[in-house]
Protein backbone atom coordinates (compact mmCIF):
# COMPACT_ATOMS: atom_id res chain seq x y z
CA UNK A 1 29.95 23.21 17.68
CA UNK A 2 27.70 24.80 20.59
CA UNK A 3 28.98 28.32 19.65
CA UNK A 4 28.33 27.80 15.60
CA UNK A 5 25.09 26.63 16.09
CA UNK A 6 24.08 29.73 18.24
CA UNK A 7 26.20 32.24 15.34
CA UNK A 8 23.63 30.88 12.62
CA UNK A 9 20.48 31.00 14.83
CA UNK A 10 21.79 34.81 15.47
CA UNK A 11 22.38 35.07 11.48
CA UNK A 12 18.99 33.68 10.91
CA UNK A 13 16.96 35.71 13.12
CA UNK A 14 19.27 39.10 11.53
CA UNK A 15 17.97 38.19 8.12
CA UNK A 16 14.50 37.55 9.16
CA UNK A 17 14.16 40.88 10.94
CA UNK A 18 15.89 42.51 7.72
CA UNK A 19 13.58 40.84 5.29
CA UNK A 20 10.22 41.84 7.35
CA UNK A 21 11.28 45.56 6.86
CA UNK A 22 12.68 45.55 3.39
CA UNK A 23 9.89 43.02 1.89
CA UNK A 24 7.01 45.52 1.07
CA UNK A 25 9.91 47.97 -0.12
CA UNK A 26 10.42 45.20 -3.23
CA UNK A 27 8.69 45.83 -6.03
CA UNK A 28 6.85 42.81 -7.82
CA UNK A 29 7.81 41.14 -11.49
CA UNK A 30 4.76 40.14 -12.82
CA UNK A 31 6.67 37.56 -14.77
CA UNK A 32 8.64 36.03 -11.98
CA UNK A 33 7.55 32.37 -10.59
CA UNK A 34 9.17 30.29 -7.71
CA UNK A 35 8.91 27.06 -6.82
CA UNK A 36 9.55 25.22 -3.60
CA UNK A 37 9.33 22.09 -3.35
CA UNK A 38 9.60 19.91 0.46
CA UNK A 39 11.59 23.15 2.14
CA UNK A 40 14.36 22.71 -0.27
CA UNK A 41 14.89 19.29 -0.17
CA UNK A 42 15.13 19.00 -4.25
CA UNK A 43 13.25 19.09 -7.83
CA UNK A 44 10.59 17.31 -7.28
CA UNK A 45 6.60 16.50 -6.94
CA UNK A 46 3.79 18.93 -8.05
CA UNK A 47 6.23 21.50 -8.24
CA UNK A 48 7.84 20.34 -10.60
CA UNK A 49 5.08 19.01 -12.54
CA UNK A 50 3.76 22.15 -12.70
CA UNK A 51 6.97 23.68 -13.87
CA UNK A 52 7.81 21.13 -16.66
CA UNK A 53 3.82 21.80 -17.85
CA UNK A 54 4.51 25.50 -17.98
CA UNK A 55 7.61 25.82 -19.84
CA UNK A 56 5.87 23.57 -22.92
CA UNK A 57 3.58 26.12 -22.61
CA UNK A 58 4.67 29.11 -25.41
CA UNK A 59 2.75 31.78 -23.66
CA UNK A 60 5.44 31.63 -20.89
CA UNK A 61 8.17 32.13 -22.86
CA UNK A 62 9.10 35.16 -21.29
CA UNK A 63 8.70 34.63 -17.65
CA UNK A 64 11.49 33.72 -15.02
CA UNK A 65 11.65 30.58 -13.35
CA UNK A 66 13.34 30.16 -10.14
CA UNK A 67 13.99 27.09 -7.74
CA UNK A 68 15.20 27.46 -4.29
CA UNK A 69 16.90 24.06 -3.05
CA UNK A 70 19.12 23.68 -0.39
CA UNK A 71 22.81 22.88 -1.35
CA UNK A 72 22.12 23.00 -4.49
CA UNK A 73 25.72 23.42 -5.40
CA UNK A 74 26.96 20.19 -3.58
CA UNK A 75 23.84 18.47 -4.91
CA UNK A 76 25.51 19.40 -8.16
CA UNK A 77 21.00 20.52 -9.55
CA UNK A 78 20.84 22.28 -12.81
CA UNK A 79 17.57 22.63 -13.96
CA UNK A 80 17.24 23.57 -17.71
CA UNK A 81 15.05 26.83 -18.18
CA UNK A 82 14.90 27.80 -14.68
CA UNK A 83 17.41 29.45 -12.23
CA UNK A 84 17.98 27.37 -9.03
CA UNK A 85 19.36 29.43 -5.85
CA UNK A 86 20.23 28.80 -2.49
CA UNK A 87 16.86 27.90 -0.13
CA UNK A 88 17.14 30.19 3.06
CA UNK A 89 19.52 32.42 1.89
CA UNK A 90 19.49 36.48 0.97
CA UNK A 91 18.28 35.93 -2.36
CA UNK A 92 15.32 33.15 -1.17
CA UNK A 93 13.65 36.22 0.88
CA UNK A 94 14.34 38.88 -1.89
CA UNK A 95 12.78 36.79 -4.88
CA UNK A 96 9.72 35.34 -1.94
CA UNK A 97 9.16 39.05 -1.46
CA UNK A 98 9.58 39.94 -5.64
CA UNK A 99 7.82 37.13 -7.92
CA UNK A 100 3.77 37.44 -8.41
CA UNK A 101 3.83 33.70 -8.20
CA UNK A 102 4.58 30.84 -5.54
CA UNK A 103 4.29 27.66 -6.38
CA UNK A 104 5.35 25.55 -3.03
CA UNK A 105 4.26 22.01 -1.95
CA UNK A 106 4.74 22.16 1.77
CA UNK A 107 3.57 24.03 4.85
CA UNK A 108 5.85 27.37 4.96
CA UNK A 109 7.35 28.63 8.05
CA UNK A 110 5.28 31.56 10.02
CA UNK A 111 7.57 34.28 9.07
CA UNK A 112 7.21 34.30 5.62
CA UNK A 113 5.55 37.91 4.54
CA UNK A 114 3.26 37.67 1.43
CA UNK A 115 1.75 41.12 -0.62
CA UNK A 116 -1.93 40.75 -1.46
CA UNK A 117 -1.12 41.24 -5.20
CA UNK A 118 1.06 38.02 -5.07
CA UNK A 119 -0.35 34.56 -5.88
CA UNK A 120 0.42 31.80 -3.50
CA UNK A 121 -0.35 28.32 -4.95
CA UNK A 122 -0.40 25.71 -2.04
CA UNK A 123 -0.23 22.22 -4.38
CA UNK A 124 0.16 20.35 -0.93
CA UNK A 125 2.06 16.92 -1.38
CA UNK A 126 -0.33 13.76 -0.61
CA UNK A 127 -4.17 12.61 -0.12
CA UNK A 128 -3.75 11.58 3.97
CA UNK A 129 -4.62 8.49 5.59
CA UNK A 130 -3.08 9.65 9.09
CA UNK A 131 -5.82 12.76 10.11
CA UNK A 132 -4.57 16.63 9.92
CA UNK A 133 -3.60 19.47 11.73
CA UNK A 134 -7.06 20.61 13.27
CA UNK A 135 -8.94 17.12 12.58
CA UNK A 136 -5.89 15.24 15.20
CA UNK A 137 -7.06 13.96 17.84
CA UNK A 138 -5.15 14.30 20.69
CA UNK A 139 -4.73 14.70 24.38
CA UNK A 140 -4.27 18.07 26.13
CA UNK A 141 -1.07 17.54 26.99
CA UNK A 142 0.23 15.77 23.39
CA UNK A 143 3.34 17.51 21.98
CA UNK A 144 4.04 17.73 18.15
CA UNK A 145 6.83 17.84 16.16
CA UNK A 146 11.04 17.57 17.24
CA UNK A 147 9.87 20.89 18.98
CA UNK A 148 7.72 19.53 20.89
CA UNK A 149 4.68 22.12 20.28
CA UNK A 150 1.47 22.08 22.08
CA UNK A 151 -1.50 21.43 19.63
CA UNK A 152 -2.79 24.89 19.70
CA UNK A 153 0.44 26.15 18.38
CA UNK A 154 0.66 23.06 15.62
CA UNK A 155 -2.57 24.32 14.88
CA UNK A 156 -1.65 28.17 14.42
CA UNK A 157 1.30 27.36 12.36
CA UNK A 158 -1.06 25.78 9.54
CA UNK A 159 -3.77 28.84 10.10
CA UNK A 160 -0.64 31.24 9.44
CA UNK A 161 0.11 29.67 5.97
CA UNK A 162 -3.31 29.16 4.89
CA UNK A 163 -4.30 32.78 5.54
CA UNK A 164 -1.64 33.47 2.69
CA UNK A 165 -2.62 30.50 -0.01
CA UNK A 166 -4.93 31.95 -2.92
CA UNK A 167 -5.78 28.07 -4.35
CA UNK A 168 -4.77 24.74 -2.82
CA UNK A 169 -5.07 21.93 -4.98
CA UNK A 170 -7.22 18.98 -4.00
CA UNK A 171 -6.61 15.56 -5.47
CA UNK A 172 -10.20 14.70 -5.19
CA UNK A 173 -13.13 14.80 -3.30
CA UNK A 174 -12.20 13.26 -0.35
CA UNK A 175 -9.68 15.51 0.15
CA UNK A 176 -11.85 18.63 -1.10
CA UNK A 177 -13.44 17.78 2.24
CA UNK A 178 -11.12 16.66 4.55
CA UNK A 179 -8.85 20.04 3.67
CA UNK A 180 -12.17 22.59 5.17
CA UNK A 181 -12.01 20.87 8.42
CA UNK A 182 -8.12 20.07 8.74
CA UNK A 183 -6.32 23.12 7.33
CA UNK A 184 -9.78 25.63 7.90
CA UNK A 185 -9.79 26.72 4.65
CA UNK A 186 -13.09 27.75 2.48
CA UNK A 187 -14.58 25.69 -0.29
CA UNK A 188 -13.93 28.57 -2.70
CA UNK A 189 -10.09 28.49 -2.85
CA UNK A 190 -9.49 24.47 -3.15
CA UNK A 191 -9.48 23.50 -6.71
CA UNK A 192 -10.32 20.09 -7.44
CA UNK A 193 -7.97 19.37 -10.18
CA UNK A 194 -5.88 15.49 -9.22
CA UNK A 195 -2.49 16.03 -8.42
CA UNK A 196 -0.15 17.54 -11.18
CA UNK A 197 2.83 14.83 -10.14
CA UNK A 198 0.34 11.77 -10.93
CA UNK A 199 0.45 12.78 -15.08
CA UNK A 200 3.72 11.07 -15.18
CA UNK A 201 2.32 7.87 -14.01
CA UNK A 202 -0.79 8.09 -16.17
CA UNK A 203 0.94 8.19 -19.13
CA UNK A 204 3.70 6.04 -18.16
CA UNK A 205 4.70 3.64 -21.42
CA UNK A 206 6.66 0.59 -21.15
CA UNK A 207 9.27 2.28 -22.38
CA UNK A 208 9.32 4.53 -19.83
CA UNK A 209 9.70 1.75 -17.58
CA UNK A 210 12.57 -0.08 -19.04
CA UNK A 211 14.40 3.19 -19.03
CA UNK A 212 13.68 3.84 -15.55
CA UNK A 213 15.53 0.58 -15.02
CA UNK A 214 18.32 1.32 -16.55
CA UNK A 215 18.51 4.49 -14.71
CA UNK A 216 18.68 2.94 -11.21
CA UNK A 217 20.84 0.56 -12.32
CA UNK A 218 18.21 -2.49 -11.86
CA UNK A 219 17.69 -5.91 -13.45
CA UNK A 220 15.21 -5.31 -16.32
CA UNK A 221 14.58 -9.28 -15.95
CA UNK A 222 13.03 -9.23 -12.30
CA UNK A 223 9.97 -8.64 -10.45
CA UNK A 224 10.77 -5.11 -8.84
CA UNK A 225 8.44 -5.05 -5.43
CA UNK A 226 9.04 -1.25 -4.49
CA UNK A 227 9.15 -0.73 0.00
CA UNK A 228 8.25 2.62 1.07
CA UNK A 229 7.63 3.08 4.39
CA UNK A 230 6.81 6.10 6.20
CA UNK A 231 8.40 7.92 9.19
CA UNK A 232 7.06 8.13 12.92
CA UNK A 233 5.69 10.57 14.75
CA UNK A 234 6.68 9.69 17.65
CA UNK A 235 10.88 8.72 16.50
CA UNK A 236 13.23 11.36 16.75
CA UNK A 237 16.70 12.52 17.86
CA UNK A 238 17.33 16.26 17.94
CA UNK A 239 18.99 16.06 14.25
CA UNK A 240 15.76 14.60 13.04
CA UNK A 241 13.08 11.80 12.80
CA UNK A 242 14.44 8.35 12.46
CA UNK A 243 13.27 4.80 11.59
CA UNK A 244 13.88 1.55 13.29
CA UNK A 245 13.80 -0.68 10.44
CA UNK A 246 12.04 -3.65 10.88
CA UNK A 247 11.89 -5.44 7.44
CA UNK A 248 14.20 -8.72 7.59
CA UNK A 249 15.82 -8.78 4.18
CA UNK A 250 17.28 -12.07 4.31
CA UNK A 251 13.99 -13.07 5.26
CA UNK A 252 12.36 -11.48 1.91
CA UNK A 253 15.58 -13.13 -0.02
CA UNK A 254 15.22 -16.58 1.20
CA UNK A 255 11.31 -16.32 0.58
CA UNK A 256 10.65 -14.61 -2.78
CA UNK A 257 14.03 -15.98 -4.23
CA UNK A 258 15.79 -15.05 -7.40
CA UNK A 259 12.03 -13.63 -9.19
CA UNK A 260 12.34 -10.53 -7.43
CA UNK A 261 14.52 -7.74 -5.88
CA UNK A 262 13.56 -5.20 -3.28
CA UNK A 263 13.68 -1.41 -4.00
CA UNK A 264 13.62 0.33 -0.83
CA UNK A 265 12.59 3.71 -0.36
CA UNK A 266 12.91 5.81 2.61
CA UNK A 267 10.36 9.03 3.72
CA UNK A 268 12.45 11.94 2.95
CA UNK A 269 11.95 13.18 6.73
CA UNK A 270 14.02 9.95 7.73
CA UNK A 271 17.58 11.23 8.49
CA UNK A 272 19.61 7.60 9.74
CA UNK A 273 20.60 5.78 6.83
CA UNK A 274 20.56 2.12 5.99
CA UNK A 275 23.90 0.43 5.10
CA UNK A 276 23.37 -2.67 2.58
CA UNK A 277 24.59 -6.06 3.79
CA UNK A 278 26.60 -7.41 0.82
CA UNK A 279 25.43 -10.71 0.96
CA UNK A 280 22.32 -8.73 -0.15
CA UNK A 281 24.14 -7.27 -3.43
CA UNK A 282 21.92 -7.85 -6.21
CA UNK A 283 18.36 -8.27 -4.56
CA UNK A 284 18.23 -5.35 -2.56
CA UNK A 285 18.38 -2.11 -3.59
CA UNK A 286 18.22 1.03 -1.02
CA UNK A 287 17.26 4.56 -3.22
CA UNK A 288 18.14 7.85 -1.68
CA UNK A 289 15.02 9.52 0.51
CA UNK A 290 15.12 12.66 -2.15
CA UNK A 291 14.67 10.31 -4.86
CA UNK A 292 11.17 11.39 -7.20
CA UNK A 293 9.10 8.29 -5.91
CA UNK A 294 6.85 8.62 -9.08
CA UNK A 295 10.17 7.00 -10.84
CA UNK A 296 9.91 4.45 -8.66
CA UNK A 297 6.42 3.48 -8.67
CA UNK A 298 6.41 3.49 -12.25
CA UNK A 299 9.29 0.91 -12.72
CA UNK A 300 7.87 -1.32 -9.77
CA UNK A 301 5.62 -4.43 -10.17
CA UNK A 302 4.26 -3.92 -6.43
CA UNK A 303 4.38 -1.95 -3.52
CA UNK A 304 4.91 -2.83 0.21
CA UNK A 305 3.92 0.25 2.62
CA UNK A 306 2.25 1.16 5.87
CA UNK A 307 0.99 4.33 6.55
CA UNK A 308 2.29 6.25 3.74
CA UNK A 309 -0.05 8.09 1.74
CA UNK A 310 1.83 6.61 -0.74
CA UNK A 311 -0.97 3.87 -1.83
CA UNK A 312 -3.17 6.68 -2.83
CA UNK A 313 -0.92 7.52 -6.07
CA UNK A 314 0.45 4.05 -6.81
CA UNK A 315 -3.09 2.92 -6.90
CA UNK A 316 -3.28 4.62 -10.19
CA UNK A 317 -0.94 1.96 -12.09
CA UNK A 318 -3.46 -1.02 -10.87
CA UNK A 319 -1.08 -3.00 -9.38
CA UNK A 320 -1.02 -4.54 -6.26
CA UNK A 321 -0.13 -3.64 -2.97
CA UNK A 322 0.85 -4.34 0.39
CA UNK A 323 0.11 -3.39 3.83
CA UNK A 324 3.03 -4.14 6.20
CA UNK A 325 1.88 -2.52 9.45
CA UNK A 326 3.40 -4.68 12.11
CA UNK A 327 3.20 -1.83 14.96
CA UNK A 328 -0.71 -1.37 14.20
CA UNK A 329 -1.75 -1.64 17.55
CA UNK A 330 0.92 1.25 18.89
CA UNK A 331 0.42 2.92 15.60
CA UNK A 332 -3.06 3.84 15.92
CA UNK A 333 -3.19 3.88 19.71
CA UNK A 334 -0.65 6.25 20.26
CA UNK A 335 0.02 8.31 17.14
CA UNK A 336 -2.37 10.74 15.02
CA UNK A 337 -5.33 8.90 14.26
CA UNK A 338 -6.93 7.52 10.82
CA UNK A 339 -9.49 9.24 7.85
CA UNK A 340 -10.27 5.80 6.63
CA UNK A 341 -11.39 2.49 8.37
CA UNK A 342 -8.14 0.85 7.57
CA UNK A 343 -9.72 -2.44 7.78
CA UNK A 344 -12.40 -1.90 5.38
CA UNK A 345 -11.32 0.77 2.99
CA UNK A 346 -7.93 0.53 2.22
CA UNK A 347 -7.08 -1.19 -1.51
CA UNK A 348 -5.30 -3.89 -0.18
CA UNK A 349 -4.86 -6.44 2.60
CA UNK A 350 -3.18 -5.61 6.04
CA UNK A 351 -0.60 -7.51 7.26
CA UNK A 352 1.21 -7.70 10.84
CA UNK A 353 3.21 -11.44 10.19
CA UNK A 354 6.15 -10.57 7.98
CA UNK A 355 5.73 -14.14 6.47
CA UNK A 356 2.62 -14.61 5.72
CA UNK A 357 3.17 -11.03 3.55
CA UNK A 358 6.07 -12.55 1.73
CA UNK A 359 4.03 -15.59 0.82
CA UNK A 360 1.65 -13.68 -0.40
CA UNK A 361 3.48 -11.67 -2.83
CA UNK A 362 5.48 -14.92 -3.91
CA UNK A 363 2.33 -16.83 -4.49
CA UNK A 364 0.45 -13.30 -6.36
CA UNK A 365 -2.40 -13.31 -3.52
CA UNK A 366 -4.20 -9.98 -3.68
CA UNK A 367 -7.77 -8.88 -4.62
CA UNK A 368 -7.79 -6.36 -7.49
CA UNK A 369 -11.39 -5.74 -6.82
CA UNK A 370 -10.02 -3.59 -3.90
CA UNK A 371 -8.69 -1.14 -6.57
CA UNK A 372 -11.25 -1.06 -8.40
CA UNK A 373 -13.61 0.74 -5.85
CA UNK A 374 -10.87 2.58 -4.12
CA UNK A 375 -9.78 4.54 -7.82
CA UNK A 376 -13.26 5.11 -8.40
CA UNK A 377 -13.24 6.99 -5.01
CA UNK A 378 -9.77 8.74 -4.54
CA UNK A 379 -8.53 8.77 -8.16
CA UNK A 380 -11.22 9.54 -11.06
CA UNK A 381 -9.54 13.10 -11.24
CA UNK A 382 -5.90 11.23 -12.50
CA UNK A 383 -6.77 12.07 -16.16
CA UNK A 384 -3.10 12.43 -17.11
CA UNK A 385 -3.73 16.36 -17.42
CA UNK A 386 -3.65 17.97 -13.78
CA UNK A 387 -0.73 20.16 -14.45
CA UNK A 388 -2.73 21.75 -17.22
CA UNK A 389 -5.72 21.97 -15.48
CA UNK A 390 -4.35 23.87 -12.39
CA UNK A 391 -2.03 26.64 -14.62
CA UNK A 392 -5.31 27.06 -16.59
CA UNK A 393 -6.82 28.11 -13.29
CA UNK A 394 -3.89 30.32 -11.70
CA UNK A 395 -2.70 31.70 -14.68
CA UNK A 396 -6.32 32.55 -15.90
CA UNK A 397 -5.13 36.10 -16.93
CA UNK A 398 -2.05 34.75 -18.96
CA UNK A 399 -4.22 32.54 -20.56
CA UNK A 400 -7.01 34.45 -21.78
């Protein structure tokens, strides 16, 4: 095992080396788009949003659509009108180095060469409640990541990638803010458009949500209360973070009873995986961490979260939700540090008792008036257009 995992770090650096001499040599297809979307991990988010938008669109009839997803063979993907290939593999760094256009949701790694004719879309993947890259604050001696990196170097990693973005979308203006001071980039290149992902649940029908239902596989005659918790910082093993679970199913069972069943969704950085107890069978319902959450919120009646950014989509359905943040103290002592006073501005209540949450949901406690100012702040760009929007502002040329 040692000696194959030293083979393909020797493999990988051959190919990088290769690709930083041969990439400038590549010549670029003005028609060519790729789209990345969570290093690999799947078809998903803004990305993909994007992608569905532009192949409506008859003006890009012509151009070539590639994915790069990791195992996308196993995974068994097939994406209709695009080409889906291999993520880290010869042809990822040939196409990276040939298409005009990148389209990529995540924070690429440091060694990735970009020509200053190509056009690097950074659609970024959530508004954040935990602080940023350069806005952190952290001791000298704090450590980031599996790899344990010192702060300077998380730092430089973002500065790296943002050197190469031409636009990054902002979701609003929160964010149009918050992105100058935590990523260092200048007002001129963020384009305030609401995230592309979010048209889906604007113009969610009900149909939509009965046959999202019947795509999981999930009662269409229960309350669906949708858990999605998010990963810690600070809970790892070398294969990747982990979660200690702390959500006492039988517990939710015995207190919301036969009205509702729990979907539970993992962060997709979460690598240990959560066996169902049978004698849960039919109330709980555990959806893989690659799953498109925009499904889920769409087909759920509420949502239960911590820190997730999550809140900041679902908000746009006007339904209520949960704040299940029973490590707060820990949480915010030890880990990144908050945007938002969590006690004041969040657009629902916090909870550390586990009961007194479940009696709440049971019983339909919550405050709508806390959505109410919190869309008017985070969401008035949702318009159910964003996809449209941003391609009319990177494609400017194609469309004129």
């Amino acid at each position: 095992m040692i000696i194959l995992r030293l083979m393909k770090k020797i493999v990988a650096k051959i190919i990088r080396i290769s690709y930083r001499l041969a990439y400038r040599f590549i010549p670029i297809d003005e028609k060519l788009v790729i789209f990345i979307s969570f290093h690999g991990r799947g078809y998903s988010d803004n990305p993909r949003a994007i992608y569905e938008q532009m192949k409506k669109d008859p003006r890009f009839s012509d151009y070539r659509f590639i994915w790069f997803i990791k195992n996308y063979k196993k995974k068994n993907i097939v994406i209709p009108g695009a080409e889906v290939k291999e993520y880290f593999s010869f042809p990822y760094f040939y196409y990276m180095s040939k298409a005009k256009y990148w389209i990529i949701n995540c924070k690429m790694p440091t060694y990735i060469c970009k020509k200053t004719q190509q056009v690097y879309l950074q659609t970024w993947h959530g508004t954040p409640l935990k602080r940023l890259a350069h806005d952190i604050i952290a001791p000298e001696d704090a450590t980031f990541y599996r790899s344990g990196v010192s702060f300077d170097k998380m730092c430089e990693s973002y500065d790296i990638d943002v050197a190469r973005y031409n636009y990054m979308i902002s979701p609003n203006k929160f964010c149009t803010e918050v992105f100058q001071t935590s990523f260092q980039i200048n007002r001129e290149r963020l384009i305030e458009t609401g995230y592309p992902r979010n048209d889906f649940i604007t113009n969610a029908t009900a149909e939509d949500v009965i046959e999202l239902k019947k795509k999981f596989h999930l009662p269409l005659d229960k309350k669906v209360v949708l858990y999605a918790p998010t990963w810690r910082d600070n809970s790892y093993v070398a294969a990747g973070y982990t979660f200690d679970l702390k959500a006492d199913f039988k517990k939710w069972k015995d207190i919301l009873g036969e009205e509702y069943i729990i979907v539970f969704k993992p962060h997709y950085l979460i690598i240990n995986k959560y066996e169902n107890d049978h004698s849960l069978d039919g109330f709980l319902y555990s959806i893989p961490a690659d799953a498109e959450i925009n499904e889920l919120y769409v087909l759920s009646d509420i949502l239960i979260t911590d820190y997730s950014s999550v809140f900041f989509d679902y908000a746009v359905l006007n339904r209520p939700i949960y704040f299940y943040m029973y490590d707060i103290d820990e949480y915010k002592g030890e880990l990144r540090g908050f945007y938002l006073d969590i006690y004041k501005e969040l657009p629902g209540k916090i909870y550390e008792d586990e009961k007194e949450m479940l009696e709440d949901v049971r019983t339909n406690v919550y405050d709508y008036s806390y959505l109410n100012v919190f869309n008017d702040r985070f969401n008035s760009e949702q318009t159910g257009n964003c996809a449209q929007k941003v391609i009319d502002i990177v494609f400017k040329d194609v469309m004129s």
